[in-house]
PDB file of N, CA and C in Angstrom:
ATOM      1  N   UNK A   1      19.898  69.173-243.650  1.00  0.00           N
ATOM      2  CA  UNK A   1      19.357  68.118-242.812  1.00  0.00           C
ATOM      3  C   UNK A   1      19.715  66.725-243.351  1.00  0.00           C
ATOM      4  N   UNK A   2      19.881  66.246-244.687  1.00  0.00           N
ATOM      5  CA  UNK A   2      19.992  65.192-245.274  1.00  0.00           C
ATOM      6  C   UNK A   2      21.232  64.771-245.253  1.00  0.00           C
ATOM      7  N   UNK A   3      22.245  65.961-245.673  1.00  0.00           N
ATOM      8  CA  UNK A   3      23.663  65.861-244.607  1.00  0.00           C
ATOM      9  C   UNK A   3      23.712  65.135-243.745  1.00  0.00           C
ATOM     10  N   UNK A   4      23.216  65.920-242.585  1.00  0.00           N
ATOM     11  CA  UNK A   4      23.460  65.017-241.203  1.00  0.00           C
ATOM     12  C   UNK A   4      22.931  63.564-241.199  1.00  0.00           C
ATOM     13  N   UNK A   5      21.933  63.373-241.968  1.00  0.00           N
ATOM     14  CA  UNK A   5      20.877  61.973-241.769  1.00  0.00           C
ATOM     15  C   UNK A   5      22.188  61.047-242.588  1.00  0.00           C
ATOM     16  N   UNK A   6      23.097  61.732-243.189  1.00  0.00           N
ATOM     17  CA  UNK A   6      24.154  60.642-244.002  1.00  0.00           C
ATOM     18  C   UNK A   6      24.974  60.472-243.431  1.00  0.00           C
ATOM     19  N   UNK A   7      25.812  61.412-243.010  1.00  0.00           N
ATOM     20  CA  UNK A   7      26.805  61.624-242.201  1.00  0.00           C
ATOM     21  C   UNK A   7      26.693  60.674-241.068  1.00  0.00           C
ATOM     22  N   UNK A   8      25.715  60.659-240.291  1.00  0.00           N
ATOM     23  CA  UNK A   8      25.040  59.604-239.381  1.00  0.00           C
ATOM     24  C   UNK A   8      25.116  57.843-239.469  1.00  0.00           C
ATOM     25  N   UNK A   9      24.511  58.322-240.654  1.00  0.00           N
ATOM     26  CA  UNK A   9      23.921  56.895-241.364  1.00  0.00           C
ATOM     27  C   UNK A   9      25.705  56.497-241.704  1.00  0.00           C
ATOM     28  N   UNK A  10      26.039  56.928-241.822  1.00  0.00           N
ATOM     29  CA  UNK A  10      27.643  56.163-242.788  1.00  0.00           C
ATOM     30  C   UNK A  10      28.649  56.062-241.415  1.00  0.00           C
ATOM     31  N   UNK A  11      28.311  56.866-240.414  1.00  0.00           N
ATOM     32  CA  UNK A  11      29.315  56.445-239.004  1.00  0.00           C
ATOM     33  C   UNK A  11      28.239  55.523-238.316  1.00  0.00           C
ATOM     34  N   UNK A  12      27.433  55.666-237.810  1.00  0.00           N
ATOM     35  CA  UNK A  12      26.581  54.442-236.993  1.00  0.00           C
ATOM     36  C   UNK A  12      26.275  53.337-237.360  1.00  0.00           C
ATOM     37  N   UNK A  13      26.025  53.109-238.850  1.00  0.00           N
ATOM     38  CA  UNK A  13      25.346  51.963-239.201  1.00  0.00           C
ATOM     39  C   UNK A  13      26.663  50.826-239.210  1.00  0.00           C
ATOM     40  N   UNK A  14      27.674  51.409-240.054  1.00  0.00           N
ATOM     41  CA  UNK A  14      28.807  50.191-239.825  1.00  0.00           C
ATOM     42  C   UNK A  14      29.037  49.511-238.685  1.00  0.00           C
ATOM     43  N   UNK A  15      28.806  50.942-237.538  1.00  0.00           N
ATOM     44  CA  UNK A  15      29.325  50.040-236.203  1.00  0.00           C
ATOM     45  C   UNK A  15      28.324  48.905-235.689  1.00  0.00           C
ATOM     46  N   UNK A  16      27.074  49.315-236.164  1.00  0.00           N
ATOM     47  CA  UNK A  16      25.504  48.517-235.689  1.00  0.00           C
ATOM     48  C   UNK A  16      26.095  46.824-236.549  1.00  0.00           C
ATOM     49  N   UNK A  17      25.644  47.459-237.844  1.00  0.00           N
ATOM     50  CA  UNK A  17      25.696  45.912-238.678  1.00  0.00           C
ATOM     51  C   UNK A  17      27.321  44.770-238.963  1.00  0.00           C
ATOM     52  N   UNK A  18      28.367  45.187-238.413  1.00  0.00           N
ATOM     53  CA  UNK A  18      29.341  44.511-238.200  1.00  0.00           C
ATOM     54  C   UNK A  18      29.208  43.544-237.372  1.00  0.00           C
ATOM     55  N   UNK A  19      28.893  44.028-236.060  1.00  0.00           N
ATOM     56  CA  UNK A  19      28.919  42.895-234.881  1.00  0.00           C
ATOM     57  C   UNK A  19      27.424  42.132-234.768  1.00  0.00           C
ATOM     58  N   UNK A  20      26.123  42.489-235.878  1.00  0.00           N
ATOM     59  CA  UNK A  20      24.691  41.899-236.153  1.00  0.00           C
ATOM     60  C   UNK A  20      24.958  40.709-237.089  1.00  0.00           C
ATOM     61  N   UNK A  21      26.177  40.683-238.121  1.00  0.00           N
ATOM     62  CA  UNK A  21      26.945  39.764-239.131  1.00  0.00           C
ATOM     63  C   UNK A  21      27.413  39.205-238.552  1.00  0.00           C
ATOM     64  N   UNK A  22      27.949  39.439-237.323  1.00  0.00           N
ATOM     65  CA  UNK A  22      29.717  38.803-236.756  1.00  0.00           C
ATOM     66  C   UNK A  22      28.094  37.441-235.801  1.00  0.00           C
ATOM     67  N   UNK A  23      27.783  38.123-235.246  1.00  0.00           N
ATOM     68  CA  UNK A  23      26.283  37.335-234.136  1.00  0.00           C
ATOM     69  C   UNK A  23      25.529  36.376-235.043  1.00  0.00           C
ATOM     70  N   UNK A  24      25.022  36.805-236.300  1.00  0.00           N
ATOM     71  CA  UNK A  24      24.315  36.155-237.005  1.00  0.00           C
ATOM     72  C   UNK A  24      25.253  34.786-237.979  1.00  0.00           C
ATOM     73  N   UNK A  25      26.528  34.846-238.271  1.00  0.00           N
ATOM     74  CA  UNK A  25      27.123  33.701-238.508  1.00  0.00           C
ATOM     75  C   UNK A  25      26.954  32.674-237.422  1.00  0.00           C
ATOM     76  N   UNK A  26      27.831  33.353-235.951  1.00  0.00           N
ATOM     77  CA  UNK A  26      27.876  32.483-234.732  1.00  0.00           C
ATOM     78  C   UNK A  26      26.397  31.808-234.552  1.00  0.00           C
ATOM     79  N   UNK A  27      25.457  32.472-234.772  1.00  0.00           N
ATOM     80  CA  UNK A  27      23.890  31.518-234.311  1.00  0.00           C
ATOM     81  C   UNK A  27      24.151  30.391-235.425  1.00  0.00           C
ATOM     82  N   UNK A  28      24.071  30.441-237.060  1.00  0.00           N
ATOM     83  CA  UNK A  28      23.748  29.808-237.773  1.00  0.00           C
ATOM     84  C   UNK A  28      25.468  28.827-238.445  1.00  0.00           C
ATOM     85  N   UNK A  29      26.216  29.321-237.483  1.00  0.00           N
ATOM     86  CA  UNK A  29      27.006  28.029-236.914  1.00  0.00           C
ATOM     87  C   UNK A  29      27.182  27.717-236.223  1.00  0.00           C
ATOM     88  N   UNK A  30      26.079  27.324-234.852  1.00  0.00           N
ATOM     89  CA  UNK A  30      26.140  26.906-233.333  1.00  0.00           C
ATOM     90  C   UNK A  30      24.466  25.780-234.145  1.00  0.00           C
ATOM     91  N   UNK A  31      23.952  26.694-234.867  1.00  0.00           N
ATOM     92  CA  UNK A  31      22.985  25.921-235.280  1.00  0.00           C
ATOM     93  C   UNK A  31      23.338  24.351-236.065  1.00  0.00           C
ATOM     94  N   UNK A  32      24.157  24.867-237.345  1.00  0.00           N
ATOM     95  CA  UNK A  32      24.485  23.939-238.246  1.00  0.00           C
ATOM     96  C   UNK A  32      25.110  22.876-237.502  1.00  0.00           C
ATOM     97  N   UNK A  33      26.208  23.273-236.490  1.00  0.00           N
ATOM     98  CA  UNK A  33      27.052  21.952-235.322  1.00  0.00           C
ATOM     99  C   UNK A  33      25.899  20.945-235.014  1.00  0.00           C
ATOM    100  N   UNK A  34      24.561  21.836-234.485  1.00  0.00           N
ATOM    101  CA  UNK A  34      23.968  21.115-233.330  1.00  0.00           C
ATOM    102  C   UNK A  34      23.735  19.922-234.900  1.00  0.00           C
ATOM    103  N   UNK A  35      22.963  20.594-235.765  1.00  0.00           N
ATOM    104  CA  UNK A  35      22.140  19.678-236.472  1.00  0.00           C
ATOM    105  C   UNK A  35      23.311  18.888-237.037  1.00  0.00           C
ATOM    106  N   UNK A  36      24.912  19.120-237.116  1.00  0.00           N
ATOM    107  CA  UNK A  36      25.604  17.532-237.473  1.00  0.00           C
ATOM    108  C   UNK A  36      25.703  17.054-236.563  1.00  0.00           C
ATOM    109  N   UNK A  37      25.748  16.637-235.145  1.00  0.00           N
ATOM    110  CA  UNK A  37      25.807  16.542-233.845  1.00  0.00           C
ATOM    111  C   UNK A  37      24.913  15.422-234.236  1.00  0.00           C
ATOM    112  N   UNK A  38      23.319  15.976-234.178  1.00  0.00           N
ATOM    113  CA  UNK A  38      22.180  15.001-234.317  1.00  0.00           C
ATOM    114  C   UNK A  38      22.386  14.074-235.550  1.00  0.00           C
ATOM    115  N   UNK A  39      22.816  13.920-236.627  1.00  0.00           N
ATOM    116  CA  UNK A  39      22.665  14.141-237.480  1.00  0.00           C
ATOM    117  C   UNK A  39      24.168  12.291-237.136  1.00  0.00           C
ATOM    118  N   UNK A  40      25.554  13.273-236.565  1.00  0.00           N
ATOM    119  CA  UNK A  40      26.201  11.746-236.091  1.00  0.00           C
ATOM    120  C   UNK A  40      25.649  10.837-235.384  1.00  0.00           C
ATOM    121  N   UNK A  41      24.805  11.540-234.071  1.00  0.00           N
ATOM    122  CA  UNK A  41      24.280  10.505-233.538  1.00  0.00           C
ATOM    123  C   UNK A  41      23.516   8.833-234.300  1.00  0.00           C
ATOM    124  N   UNK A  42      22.492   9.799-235.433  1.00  0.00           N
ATOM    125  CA  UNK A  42      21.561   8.842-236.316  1.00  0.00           C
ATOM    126  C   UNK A  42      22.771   7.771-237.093  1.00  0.00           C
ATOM    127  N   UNK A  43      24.076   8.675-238.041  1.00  0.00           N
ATOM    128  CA  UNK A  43      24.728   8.117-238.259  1.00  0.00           C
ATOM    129  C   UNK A  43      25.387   7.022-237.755  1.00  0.00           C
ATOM    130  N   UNK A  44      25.588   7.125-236.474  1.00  0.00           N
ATOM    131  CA  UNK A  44      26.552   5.732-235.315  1.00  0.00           C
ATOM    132  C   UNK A  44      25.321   5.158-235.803  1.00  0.00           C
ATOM    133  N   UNK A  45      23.906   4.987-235.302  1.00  0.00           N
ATOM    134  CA  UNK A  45      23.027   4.136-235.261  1.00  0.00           C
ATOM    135  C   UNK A  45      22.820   3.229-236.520  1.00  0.00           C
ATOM    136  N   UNK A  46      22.959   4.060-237.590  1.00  0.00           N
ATOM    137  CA  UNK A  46      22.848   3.271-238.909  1.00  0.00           C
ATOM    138  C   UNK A  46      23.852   2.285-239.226  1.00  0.00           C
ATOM    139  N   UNK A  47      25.341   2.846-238.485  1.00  0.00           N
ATOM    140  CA  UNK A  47      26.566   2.242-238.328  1.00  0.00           C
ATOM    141  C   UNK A  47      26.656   0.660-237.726  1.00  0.00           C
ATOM    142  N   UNK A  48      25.645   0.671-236.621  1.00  0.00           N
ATOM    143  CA  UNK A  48      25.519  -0.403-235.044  1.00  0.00           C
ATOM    144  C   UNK A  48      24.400  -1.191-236.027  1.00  0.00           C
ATOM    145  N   UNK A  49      23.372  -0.693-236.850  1.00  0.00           N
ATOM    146  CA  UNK A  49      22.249  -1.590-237.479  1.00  0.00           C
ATOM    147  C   UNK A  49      22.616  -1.941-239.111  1.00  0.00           C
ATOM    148  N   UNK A  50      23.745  -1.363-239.152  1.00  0.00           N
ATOM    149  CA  UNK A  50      24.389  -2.210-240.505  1.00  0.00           C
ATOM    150  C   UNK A  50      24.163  -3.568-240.517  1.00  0.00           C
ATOM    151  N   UNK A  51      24.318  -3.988-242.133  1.00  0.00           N
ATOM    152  CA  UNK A  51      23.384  -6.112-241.692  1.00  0.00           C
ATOM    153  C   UNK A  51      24.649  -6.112-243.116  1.00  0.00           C
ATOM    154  N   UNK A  52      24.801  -5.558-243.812  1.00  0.00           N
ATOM    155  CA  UNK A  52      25.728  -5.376-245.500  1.00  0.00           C
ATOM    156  C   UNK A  52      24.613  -5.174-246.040  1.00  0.00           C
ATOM    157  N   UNK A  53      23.212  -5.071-246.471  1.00  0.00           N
ATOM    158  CA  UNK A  53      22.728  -5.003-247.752  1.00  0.00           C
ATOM    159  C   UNK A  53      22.696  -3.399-248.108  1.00  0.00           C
ATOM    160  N   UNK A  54      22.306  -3.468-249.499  1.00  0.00           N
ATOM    161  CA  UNK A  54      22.387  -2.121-250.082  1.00  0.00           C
ATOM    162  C   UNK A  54      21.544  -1.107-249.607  1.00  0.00           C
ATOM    163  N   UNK A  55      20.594  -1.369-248.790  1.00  0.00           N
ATOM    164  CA  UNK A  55      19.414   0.044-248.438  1.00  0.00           C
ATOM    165  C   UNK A  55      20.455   0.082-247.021  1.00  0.00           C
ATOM    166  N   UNK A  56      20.833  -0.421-246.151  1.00  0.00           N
ATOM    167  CA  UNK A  56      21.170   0.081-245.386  1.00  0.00           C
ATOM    168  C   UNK A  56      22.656   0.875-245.243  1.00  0.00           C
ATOM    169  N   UNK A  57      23.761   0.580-246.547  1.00  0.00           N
ATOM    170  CA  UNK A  57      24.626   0.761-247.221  1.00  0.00           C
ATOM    171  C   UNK A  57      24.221   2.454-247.786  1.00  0.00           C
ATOM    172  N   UNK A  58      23.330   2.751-248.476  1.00  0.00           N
ATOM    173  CA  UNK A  58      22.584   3.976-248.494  1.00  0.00           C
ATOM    174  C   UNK A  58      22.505   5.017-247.350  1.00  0.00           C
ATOM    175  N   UNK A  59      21.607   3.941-246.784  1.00  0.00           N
ATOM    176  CA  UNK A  59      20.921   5.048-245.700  1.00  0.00           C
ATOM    177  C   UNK A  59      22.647   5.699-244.389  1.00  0.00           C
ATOM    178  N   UNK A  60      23.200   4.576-244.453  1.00  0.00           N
ATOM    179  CA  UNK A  60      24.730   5.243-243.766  1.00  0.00           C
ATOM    180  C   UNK A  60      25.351   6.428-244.581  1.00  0.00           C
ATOM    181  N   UNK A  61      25.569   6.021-245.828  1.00  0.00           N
ATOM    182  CA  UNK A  61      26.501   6.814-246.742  1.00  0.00           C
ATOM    183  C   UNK A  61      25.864   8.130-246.721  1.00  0.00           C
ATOM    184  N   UNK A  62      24.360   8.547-246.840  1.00  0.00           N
ATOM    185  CA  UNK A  62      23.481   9.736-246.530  1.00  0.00           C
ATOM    186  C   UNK A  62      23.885  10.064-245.635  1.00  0.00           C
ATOM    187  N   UNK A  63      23.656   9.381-244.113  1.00  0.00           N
ATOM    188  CA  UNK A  63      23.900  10.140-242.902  1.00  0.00           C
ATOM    189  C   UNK A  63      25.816  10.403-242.868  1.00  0.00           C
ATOM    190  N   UNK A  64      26.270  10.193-243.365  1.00  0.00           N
ATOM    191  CA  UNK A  64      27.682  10.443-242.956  1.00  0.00           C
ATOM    192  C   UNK A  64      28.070  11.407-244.004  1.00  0.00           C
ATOM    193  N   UNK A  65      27.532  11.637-244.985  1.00  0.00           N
ATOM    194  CA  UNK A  65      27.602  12.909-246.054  1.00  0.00           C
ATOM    195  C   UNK A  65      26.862  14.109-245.174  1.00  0.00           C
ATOM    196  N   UNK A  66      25.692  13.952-244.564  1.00  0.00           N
ATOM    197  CA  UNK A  66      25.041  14.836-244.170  1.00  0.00           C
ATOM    198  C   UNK A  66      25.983  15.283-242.677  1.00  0.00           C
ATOM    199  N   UNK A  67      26.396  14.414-241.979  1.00  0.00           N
ATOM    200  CA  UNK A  67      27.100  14.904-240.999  1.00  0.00           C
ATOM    201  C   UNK A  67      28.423  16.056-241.466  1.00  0.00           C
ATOM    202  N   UNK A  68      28.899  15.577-242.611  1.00  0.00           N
ATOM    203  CA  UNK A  68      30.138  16.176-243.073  1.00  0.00           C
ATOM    204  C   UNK A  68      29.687  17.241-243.408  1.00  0.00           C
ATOM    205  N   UNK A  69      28.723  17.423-244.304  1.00  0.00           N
ATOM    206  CA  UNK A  69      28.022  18.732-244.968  1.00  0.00           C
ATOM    207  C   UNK A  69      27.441  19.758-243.660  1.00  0.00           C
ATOM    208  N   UNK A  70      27.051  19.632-242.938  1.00  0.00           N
ATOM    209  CA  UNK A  70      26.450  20.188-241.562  1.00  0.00           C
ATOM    210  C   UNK A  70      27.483  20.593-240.898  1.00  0.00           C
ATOM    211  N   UNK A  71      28.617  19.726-240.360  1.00  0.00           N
ATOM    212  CA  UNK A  71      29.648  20.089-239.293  1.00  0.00           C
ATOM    213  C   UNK A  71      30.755  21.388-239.878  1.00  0.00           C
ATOM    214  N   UNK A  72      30.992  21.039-241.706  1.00  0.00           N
ATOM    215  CA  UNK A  72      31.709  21.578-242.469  1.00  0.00           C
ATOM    216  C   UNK A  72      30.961  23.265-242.672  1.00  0.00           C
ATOM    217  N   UNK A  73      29.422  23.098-242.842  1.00  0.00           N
ATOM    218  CA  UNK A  73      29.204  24.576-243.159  1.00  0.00           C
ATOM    219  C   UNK A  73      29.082  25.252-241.231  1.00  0.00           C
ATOM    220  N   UNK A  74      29.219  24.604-240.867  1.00  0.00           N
ATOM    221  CA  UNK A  74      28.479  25.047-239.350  1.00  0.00           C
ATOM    222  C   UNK A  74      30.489  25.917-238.647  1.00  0.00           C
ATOM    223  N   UNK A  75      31.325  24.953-239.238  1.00  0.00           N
ATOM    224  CA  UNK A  75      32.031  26.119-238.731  1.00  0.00           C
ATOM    225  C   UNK A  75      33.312  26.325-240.443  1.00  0.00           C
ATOM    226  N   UNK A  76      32.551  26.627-241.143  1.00  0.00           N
ATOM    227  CA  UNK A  76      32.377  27.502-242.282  1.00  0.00           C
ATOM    228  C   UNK A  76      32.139  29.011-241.699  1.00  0.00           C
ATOM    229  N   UNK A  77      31.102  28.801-241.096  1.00  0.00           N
ATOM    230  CA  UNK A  77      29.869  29.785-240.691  1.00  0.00           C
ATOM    231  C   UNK A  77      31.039  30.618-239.215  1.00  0.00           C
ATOM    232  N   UNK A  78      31.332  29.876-238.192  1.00  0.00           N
ATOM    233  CA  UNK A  78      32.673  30.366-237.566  1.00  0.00           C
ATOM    234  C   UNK A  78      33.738  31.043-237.854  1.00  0.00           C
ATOM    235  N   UNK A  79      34.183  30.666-238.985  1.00  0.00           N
ATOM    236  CA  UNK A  79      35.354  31.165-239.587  1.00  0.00           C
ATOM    237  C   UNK A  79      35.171  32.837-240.086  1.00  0.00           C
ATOM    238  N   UNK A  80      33.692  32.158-241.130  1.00  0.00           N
ATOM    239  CA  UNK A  80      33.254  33.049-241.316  1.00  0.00           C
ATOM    240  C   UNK A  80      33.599  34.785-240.718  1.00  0.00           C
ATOM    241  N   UNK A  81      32.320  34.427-239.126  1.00  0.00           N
ATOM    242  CA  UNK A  81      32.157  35.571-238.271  1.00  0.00           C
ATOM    243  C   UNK A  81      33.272  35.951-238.087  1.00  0.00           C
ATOM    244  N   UNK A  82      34.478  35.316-237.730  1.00  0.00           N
ATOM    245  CA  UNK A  82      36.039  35.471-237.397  1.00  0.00           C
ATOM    246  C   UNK A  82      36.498  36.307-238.491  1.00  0.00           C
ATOM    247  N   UNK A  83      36.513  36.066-239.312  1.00  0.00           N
ATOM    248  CA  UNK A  83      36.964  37.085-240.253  1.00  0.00           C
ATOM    249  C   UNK A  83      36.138  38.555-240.189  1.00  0.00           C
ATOM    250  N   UNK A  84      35.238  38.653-240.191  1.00  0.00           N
ATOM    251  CA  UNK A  84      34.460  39.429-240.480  1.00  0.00           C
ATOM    252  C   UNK A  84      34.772  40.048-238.979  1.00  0.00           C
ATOM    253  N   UNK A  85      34.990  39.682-238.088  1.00  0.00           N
ATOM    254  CA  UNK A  85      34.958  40.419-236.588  1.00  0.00           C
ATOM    255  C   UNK A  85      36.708  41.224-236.697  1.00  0.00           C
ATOM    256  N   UNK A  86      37.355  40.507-237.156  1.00  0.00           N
ATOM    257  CA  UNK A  86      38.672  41.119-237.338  1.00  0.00           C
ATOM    258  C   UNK A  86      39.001  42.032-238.289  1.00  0.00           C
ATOM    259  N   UNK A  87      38.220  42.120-239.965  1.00  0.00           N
ATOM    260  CA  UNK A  87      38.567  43.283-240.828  1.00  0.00           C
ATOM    261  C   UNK A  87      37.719  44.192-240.446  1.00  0.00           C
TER     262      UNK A  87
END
C-alpha cells in the first residue's frame, strides 16, 4: 500500500507543485510591479516638489531606490516563473 501512496506521490505531486511555483512567482511579481508603479508615482512627486535642500534630496533618492528595488525584484520574480515553467 505504501508503494502505491509513493509511486503516486512522486508522479502527481511534481505535476501539482510546478505550475503552484510557476503561479506563485507571477502573483508576487504582478505584486512587486504594482508596488514600484506606486512607489514611481510618489517618486515623480518628490521630483515636481524638489526646492534643492537636503531632506528633500533624501526623501527622492529613497523613492527612486525603492522604485528600482520593487520594479527589479517584481520581474526578477517573472523571469523567475519563466524558467521554472520551461525546465
Amino acid at each position: 500500500m505504501m508503494q502505491v501512496v509513493r509511486k503516486f506521490a512522486g508522479t502527481v505531486l511534481p505535476g501539482i507543485v510546478k505550475p503552484l511555483r510557476v503561479l506563485w512567482n507571477e502573483v508576487i511579481g504582478f505584486m512587486f510591479l504594482v508596488l514600484g508603479v506606486i512607489f514611481g508615482f510618489s517618486a515623480w512627486r518628490k521630483y515636481k516638489e524638489f526646492n534643492g535642500d537636503f531632506a528633500s534630496l533624501l526623501l527622492l533618492i529613497m523613492a527612486g531606490f525603492f522604485v528600482v528595488l520593487m520594479i527589479g525584484y517584481g520581474l526578477s520574480s517573472f523571469l523567475r516563473a519563466r524558467r521554472i515553467g520551461r525546465g
